[in-house]
Protein backbone atom coordinates (compact mmCIF):
# COMPACT_ATOMS: atom_id res chain seq x y z
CA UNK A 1 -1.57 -1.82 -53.28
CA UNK A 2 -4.63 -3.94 -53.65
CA UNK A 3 -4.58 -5.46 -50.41
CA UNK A 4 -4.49 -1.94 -48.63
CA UNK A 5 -7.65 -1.14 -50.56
CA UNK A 6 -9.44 -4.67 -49.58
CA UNK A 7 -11.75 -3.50 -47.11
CA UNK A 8 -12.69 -1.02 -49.08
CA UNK A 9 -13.19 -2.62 -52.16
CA UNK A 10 -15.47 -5.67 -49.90
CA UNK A 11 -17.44 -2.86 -48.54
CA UNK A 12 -18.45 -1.10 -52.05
CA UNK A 13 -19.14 -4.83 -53.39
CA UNK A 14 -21.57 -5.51 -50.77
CA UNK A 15 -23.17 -2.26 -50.96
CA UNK A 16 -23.64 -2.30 -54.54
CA UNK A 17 -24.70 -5.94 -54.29
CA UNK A 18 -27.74 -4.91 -51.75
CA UNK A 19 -28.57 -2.30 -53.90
CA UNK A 20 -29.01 -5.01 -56.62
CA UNK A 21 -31.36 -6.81 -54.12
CA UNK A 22 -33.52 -3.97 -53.34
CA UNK A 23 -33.83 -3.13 -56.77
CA UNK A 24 -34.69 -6.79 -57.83
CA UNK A 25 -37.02 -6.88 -54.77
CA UNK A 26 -38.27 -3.93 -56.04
CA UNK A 27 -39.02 -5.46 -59.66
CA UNK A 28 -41.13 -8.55 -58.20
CA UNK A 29 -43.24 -6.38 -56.00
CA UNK A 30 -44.23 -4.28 -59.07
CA UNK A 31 -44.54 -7.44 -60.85
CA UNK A 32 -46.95 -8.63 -57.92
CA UNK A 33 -48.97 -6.04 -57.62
CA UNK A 34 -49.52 -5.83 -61.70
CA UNK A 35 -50.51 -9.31 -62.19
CA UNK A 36 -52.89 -9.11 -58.70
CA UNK A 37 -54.96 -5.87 -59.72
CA UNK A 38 -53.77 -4.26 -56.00
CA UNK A 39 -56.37 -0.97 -55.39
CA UNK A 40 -53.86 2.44 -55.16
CA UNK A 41 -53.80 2.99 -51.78
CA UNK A 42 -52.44 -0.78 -51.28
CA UNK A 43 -49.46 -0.05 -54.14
CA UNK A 44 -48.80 3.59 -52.22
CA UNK A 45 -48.54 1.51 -48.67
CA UNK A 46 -46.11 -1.23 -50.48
CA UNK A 47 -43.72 1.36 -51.64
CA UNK A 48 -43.79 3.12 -48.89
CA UNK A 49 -42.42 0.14 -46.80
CA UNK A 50 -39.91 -0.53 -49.73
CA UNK A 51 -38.63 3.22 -49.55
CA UNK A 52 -38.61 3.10 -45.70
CA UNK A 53 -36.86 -0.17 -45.75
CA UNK A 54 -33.95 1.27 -48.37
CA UNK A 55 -33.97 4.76 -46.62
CA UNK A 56 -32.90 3.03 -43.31
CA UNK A 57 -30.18 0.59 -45.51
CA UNK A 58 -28.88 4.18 -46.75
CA UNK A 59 -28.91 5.39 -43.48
CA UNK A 60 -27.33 2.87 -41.60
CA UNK A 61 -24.38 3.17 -44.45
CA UNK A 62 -23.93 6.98 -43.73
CA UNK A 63 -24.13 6.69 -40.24
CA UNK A 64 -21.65 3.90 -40.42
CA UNK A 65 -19.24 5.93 -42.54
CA UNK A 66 -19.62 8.97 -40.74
CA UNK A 67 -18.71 7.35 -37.09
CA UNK A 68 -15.48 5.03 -38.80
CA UNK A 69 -14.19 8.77 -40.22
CA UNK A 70 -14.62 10.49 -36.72
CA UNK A 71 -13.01 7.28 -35.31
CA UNK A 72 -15.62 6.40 -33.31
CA UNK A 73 -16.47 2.70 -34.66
């Protein structure tokens, strides 16, 4: 029974793994910009890059998941 759920069960690992990056990533650029004194505007355009950068990580997931159920990938 495990080995039918493999792929599956590599595919959740990896995903929760990158979310473990992002958030760590996350962690040393708010450790970064603490210790360096960064004006707001420069913290608003850092996050915004972050968020952009784990908005298109999400997306490409859903998009992916979407297309394998219709068949298509």
């Amino acid at each position: 029974m495990l080995a039918e759920y493999m792929q599956q069960i590599e595919t959740l690992g990896l995903n929760l793994f990158f979310a473990a990056i992002f958030f760590f990533i996350g962690m040393a650029i708010h450790d970064v910009l603490k210790q360096g004194n960064v004006p707001k505007f420069g913290r608003y355009i850092v996050w915004l890059v972050l968020f952009l950068g784990c908005a298109g990580f999400v997306a490409k997931g859903i998009i992916q998941m979407t297309w394998e159920g219709a068949g298509i990938g």
